[in-house]
PDB file of N, CA and C in Angstrom:
ATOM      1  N   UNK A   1     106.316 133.941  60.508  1.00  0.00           N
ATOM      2  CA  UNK A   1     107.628 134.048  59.927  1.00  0.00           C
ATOM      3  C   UNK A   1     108.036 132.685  59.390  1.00  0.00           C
ATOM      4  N   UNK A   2     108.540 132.812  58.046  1.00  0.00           N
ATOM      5  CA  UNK A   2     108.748 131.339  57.436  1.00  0.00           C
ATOM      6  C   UNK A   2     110.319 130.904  57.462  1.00  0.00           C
ATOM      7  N   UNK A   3     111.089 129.945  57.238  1.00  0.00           N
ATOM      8  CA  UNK A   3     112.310 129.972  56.937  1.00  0.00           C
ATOM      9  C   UNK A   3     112.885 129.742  55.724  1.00  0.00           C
ATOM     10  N   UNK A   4     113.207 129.987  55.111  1.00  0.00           N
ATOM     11  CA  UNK A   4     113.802 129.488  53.742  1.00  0.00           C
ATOM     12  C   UNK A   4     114.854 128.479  54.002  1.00  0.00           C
ATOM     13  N   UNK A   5     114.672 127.286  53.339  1.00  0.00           N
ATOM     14  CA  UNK A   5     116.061 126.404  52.943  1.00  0.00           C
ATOM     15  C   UNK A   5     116.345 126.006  51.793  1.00  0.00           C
ATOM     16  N   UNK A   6     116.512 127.156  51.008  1.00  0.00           N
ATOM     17  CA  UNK A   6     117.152 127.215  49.495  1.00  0.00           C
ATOM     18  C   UNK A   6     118.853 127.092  49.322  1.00  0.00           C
ATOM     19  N   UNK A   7     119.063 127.851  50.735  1.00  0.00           N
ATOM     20  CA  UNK A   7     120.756 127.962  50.745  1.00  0.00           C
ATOM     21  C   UNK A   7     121.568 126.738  50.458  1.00  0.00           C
ATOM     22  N   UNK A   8     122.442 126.307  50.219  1.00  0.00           N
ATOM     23  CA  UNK A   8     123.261 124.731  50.007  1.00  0.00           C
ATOM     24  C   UNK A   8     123.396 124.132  51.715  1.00  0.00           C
ATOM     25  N   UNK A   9     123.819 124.839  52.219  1.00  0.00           N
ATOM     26  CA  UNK A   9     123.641 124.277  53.629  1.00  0.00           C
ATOM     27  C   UNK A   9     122.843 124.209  54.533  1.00  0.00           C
ATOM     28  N   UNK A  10     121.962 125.279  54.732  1.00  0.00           N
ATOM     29  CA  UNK A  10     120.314 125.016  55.020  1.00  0.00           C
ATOM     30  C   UNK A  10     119.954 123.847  54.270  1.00  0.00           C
ATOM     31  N   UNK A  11     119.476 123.774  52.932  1.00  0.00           N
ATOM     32  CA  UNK A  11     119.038 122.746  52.110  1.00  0.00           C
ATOM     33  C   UNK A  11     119.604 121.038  52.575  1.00  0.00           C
ATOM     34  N   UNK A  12     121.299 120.950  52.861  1.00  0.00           N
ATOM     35  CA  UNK A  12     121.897 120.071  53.356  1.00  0.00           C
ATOM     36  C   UNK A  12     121.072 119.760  54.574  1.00  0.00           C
ATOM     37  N   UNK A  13     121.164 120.914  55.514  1.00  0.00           N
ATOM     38  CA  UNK A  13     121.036 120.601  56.882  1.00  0.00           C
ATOM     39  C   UNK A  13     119.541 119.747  57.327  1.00  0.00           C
ATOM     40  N   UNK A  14     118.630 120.504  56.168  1.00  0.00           N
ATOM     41  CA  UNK A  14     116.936 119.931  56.169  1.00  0.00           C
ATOM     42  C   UNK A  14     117.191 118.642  55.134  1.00  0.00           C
ATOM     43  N   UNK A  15     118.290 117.882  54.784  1.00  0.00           N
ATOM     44  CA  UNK A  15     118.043 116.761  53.910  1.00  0.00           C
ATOM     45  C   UNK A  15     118.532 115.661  55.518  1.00  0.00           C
ATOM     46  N   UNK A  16     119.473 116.318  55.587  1.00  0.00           N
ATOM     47  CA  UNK A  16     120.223 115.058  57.159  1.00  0.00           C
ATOM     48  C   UNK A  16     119.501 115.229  57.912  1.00  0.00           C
ATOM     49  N   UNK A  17     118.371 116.215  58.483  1.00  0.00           N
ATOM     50  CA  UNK A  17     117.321 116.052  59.412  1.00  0.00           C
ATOM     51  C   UNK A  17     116.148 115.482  58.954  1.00  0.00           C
ATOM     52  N   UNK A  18     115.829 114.972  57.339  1.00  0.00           N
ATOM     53  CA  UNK A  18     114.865 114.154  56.863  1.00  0.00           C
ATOM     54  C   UNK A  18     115.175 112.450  57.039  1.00  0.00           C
ATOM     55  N   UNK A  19     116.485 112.824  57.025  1.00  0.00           N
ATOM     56  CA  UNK A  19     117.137 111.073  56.881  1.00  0.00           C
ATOM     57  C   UNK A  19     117.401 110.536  58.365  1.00  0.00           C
ATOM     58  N   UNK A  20     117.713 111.758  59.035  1.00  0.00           N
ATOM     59  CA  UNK A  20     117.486 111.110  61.045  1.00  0.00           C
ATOM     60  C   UNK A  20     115.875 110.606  61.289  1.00  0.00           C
ATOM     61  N   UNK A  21     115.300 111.620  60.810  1.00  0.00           N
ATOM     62  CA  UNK A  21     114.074 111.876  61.417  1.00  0.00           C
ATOM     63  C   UNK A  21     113.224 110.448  60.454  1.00  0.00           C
ATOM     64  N   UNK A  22     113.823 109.548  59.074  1.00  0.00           N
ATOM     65  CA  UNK A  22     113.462 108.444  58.855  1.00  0.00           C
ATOM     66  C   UNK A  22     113.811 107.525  59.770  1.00  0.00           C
ATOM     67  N   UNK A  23     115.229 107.669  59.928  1.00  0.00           N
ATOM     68  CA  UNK A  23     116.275 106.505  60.578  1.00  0.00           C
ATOM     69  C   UNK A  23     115.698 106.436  62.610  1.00  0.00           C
ATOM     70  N   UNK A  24     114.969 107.526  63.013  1.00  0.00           N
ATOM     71  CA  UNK A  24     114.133 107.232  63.686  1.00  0.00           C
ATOM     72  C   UNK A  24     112.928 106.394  63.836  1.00  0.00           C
ATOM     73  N   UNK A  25     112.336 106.780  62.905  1.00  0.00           N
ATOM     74  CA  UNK A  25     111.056 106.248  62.433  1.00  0.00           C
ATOM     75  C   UNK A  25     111.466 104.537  62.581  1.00  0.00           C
ATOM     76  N   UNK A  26     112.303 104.498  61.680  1.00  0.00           N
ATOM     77  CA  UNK A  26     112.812 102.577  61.489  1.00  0.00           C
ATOM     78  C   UNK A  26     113.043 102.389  62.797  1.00  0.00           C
ATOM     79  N   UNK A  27     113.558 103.059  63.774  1.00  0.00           N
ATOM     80  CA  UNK A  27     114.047 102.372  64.921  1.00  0.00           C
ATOM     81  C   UNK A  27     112.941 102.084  66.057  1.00  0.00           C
ATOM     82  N   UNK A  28     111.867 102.634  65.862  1.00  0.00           N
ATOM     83  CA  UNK A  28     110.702 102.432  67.303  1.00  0.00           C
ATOM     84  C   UNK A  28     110.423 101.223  66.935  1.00  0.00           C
ATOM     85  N   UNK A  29     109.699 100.699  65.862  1.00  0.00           N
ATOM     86  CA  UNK A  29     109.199  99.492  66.093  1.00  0.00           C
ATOM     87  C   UNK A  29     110.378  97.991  66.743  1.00  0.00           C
ATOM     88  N   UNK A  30     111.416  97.930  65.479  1.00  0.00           N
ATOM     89  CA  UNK A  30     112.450  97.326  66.544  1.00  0.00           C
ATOM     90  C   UNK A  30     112.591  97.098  67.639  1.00  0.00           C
ATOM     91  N   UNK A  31     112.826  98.305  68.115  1.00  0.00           N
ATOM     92  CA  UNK A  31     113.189  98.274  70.051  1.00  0.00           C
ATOM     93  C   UNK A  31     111.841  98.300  70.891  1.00  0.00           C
ATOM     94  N   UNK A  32     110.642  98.683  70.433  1.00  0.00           N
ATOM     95  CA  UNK A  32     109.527  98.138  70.998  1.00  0.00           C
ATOM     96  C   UNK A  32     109.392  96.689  71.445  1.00  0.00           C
ATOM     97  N   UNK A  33     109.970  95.902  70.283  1.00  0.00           N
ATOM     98  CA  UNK A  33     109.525  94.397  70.032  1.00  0.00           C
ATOM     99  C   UNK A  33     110.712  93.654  70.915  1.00  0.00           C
ATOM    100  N   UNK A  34     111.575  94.315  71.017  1.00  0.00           N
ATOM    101  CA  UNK A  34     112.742  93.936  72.069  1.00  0.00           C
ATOM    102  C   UNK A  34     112.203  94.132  73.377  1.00  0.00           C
ATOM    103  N   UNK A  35     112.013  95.530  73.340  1.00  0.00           N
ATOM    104  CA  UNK A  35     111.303  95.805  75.309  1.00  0.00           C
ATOM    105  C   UNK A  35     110.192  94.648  75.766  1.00  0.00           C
ATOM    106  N   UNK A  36     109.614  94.090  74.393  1.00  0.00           N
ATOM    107  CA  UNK A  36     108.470  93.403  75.018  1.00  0.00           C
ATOM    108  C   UNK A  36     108.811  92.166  74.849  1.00  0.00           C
ATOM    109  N   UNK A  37     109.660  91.404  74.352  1.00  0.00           N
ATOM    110  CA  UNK A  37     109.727  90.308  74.305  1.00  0.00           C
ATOM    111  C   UNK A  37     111.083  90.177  75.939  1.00  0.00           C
ATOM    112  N   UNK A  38     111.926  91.392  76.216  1.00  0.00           N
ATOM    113  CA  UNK A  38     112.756  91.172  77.142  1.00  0.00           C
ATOM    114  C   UNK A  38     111.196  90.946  78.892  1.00  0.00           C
ATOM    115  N   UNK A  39     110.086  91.931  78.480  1.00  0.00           N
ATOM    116  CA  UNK A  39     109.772  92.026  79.308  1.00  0.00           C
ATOM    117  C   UNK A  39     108.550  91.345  80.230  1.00  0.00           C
ATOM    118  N   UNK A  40     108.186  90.258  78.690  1.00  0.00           N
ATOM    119  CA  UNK A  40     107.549  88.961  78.898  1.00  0.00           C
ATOM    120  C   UNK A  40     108.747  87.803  79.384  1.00  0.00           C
ATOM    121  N   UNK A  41     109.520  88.195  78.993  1.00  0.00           N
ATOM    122  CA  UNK A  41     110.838  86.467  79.257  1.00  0.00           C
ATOM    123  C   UNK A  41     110.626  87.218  80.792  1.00  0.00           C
ATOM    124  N   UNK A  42     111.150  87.732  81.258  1.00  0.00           N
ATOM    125  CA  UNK A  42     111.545  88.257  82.858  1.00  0.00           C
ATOM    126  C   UNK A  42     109.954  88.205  83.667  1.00  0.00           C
ATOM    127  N   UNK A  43     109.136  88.174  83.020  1.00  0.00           N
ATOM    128  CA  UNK A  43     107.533  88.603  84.021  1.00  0.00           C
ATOM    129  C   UNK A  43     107.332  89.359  85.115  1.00  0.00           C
ATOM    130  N   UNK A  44     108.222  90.542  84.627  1.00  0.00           N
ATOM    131  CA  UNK A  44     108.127  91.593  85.869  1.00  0.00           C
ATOM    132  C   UNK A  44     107.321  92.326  86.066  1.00  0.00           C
ATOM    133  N   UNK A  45     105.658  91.737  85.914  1.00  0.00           N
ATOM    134  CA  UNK A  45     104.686  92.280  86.464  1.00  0.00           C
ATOM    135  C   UNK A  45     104.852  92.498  87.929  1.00  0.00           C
ATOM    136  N   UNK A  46     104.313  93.795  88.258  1.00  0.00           N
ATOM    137  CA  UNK A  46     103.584  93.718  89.535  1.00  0.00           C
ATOM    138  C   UNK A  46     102.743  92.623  90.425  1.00  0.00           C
ATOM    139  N   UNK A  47     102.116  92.476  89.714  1.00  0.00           N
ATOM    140  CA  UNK A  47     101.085  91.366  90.121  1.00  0.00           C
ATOM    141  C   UNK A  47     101.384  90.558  90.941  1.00  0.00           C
ATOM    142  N   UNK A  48     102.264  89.533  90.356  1.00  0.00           N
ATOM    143  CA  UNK A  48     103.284  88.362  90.334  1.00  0.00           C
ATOM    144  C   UNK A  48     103.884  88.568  91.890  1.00  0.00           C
ATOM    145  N   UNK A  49     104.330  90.096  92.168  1.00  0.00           N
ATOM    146  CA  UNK A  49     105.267  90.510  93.302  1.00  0.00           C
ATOM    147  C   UNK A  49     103.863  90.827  94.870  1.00  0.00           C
ATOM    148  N   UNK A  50     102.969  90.889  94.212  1.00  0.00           N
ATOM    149  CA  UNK A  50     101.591  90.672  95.249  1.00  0.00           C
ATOM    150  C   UNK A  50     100.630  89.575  95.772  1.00  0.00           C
ATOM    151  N   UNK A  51     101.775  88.458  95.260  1.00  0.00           N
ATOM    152  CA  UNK A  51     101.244  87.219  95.325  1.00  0.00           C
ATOM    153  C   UNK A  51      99.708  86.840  94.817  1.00  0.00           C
ATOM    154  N   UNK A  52      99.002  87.641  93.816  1.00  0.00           N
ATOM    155  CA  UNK A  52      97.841  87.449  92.938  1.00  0.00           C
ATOM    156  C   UNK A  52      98.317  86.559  91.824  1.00  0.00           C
ATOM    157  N   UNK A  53      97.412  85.877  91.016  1.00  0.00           N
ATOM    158  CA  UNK A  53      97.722  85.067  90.459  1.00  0.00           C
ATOM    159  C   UNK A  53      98.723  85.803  88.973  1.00  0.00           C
ATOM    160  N   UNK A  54      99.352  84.510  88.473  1.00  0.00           N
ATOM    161  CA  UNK A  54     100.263  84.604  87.597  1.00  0.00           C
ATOM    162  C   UNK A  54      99.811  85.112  86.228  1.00  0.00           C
ATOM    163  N   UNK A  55     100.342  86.464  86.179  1.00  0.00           N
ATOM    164  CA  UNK A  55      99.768  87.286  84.773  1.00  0.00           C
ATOM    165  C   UNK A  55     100.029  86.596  83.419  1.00  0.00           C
ATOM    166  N   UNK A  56      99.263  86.609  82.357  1.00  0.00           N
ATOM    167  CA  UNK A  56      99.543  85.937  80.910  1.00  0.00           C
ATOM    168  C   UNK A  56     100.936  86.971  80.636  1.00  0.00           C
ATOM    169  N   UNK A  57     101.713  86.201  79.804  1.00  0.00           N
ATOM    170  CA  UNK A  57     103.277  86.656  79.275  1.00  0.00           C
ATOM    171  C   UNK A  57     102.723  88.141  78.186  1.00  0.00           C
ATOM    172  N   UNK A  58     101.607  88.170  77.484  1.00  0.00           N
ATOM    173  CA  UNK A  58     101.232  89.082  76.979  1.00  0.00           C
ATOM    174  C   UNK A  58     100.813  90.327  77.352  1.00  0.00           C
ATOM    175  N   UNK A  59     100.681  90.308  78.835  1.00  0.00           N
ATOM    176  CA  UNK A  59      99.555  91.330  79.469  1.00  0.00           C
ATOM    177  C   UNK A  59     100.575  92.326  80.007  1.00  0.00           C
ATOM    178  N   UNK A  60      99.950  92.935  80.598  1.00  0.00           N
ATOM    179  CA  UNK A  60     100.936  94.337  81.014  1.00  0.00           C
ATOM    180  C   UNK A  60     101.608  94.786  80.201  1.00  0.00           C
ATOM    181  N   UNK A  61     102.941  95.349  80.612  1.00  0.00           N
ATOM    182  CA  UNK A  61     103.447  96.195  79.943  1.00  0.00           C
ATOM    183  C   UNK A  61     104.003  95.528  78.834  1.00  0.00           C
ATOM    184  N   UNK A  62     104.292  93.868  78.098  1.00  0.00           N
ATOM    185  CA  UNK A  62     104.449  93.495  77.207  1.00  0.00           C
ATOM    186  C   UNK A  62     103.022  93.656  76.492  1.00  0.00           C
ATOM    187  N   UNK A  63     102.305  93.441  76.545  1.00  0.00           N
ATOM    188  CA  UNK A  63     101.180  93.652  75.387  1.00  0.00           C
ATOM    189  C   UNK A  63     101.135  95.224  75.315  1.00  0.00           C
ATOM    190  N   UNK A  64     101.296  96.188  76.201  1.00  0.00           N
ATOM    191  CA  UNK A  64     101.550  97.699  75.749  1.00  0.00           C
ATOM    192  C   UNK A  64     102.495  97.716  74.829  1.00  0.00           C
ATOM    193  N   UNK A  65     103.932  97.054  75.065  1.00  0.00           N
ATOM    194  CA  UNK A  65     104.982  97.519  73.915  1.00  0.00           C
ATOM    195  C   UNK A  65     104.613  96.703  72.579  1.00  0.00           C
ATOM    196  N   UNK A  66     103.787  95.792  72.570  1.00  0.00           N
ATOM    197  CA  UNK A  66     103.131  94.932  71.227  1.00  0.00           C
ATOM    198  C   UNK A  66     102.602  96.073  70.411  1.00  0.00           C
ATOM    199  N   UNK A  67     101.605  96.784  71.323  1.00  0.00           N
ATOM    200  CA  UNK A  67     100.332  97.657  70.973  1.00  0.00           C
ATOM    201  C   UNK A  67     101.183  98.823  70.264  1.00  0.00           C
ATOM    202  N   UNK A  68     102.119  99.245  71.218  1.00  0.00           N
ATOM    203  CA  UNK A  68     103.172 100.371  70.401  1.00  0.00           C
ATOM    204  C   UNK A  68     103.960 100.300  69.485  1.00  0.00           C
ATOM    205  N   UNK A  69     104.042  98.889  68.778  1.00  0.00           N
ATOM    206  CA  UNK A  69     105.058  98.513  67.831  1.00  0.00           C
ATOM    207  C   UNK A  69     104.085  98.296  67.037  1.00  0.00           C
ATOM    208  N   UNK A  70     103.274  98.090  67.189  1.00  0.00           N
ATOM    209  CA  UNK A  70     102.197  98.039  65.751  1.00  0.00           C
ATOM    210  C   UNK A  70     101.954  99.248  65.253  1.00  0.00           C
ATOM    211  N   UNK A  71     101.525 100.306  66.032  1.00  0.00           N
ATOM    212  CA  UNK A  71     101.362 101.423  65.864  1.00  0.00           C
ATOM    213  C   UNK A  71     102.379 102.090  65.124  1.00  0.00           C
ATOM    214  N   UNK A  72     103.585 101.964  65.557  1.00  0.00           N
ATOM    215  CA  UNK A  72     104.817 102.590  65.046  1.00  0.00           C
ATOM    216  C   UNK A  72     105.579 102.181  63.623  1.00  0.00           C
ATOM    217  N   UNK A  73     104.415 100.771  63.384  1.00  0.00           N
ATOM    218  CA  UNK A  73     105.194  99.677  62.062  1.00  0.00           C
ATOM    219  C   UNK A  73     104.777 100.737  60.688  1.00  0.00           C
ATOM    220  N   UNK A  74     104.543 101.994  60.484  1.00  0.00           N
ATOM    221  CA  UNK A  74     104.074 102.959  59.334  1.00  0.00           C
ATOM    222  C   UNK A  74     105.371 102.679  58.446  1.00  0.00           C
ATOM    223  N   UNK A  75     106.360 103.405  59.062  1.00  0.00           N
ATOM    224  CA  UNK A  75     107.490 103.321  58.301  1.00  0.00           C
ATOM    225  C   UNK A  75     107.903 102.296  58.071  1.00  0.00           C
ATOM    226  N   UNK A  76     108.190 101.055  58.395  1.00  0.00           N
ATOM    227  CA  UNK A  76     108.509  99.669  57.314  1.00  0.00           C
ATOM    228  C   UNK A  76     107.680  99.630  56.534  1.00  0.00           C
ATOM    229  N   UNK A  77     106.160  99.647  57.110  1.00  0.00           N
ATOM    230  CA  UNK A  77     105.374  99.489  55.541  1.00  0.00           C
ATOM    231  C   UNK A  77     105.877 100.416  54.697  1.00  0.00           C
ATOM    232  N   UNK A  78     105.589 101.242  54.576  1.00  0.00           N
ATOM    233  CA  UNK A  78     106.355 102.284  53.984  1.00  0.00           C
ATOM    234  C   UNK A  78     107.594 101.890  52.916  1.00  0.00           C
ATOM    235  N   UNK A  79     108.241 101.286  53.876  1.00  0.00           N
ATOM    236  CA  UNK A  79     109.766 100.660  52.987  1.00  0.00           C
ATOM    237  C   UNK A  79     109.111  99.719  52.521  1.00  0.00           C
ATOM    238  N   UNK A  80     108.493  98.496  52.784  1.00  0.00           N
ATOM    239  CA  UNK A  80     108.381  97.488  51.893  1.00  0.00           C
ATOM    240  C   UNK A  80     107.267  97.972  50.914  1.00  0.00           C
ATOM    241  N   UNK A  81     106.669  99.004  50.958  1.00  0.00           N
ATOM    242  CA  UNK A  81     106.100  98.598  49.932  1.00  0.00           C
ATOM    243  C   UNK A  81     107.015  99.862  48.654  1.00  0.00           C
ATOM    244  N   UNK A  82     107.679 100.298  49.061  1.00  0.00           N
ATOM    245  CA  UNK A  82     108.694 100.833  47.825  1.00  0.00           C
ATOM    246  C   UNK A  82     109.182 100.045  46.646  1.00  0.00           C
ATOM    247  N   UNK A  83     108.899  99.935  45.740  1.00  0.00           N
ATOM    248  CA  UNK A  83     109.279  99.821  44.237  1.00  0.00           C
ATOM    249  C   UNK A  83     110.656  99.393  44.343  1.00  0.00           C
ATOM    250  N   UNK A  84     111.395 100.067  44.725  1.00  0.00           N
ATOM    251  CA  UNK A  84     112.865 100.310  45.192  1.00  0.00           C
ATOM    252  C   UNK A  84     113.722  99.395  46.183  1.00  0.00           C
ATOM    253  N   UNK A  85     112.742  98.839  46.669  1.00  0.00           N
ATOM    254  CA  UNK A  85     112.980  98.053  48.177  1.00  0.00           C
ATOM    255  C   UNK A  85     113.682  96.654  48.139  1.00  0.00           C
ATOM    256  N   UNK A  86     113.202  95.965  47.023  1.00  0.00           N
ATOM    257  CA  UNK A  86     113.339  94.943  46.358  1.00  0.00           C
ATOM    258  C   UNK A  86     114.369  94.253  46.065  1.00  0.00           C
TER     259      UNK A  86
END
């Protein structure tokens, strides 16, 4: 079963769920790069709390949120490389 969104407000409703569903997109990498830079300043590894030696600022779960903000950087490229962007 398909849906049609030809109607003016269907049509509306699938244009403001294209422009969230961008305005999402822009927002992961951002707040990735925040979680990981909040979560290298603090060094709230585990590790650290087991008296094993002192983890690199990159490792754990800051180099995970690195790894996930790269991943997630589609949509800026995206914008910068728009014609339009400029």
């Amino acid at each position: 079963m398909s849906i049609s969104v030809t109607g003016t407000s269907s049509g509306r409703l699938a244009g403001i769920a294209r422009r969230l569903a961008d305005g999402l997109g822009l927002l992961a990498t951002p707040v990735l790069l925040v979680l990981a830079a909040l979560v290298a300043r603090d060094g709230s590894d585990m590790a650290g709390m087991v008296g094993m030696a002192e983890p690199s600022a990159l490792g754990g779960m800051a180099g995970m949120y690195l790894v996930m903000a790269v991943f997630h950087a589609g949509p800026w490229l995206r914008l910068a490389g728009r014609k339009d962007f400029r």
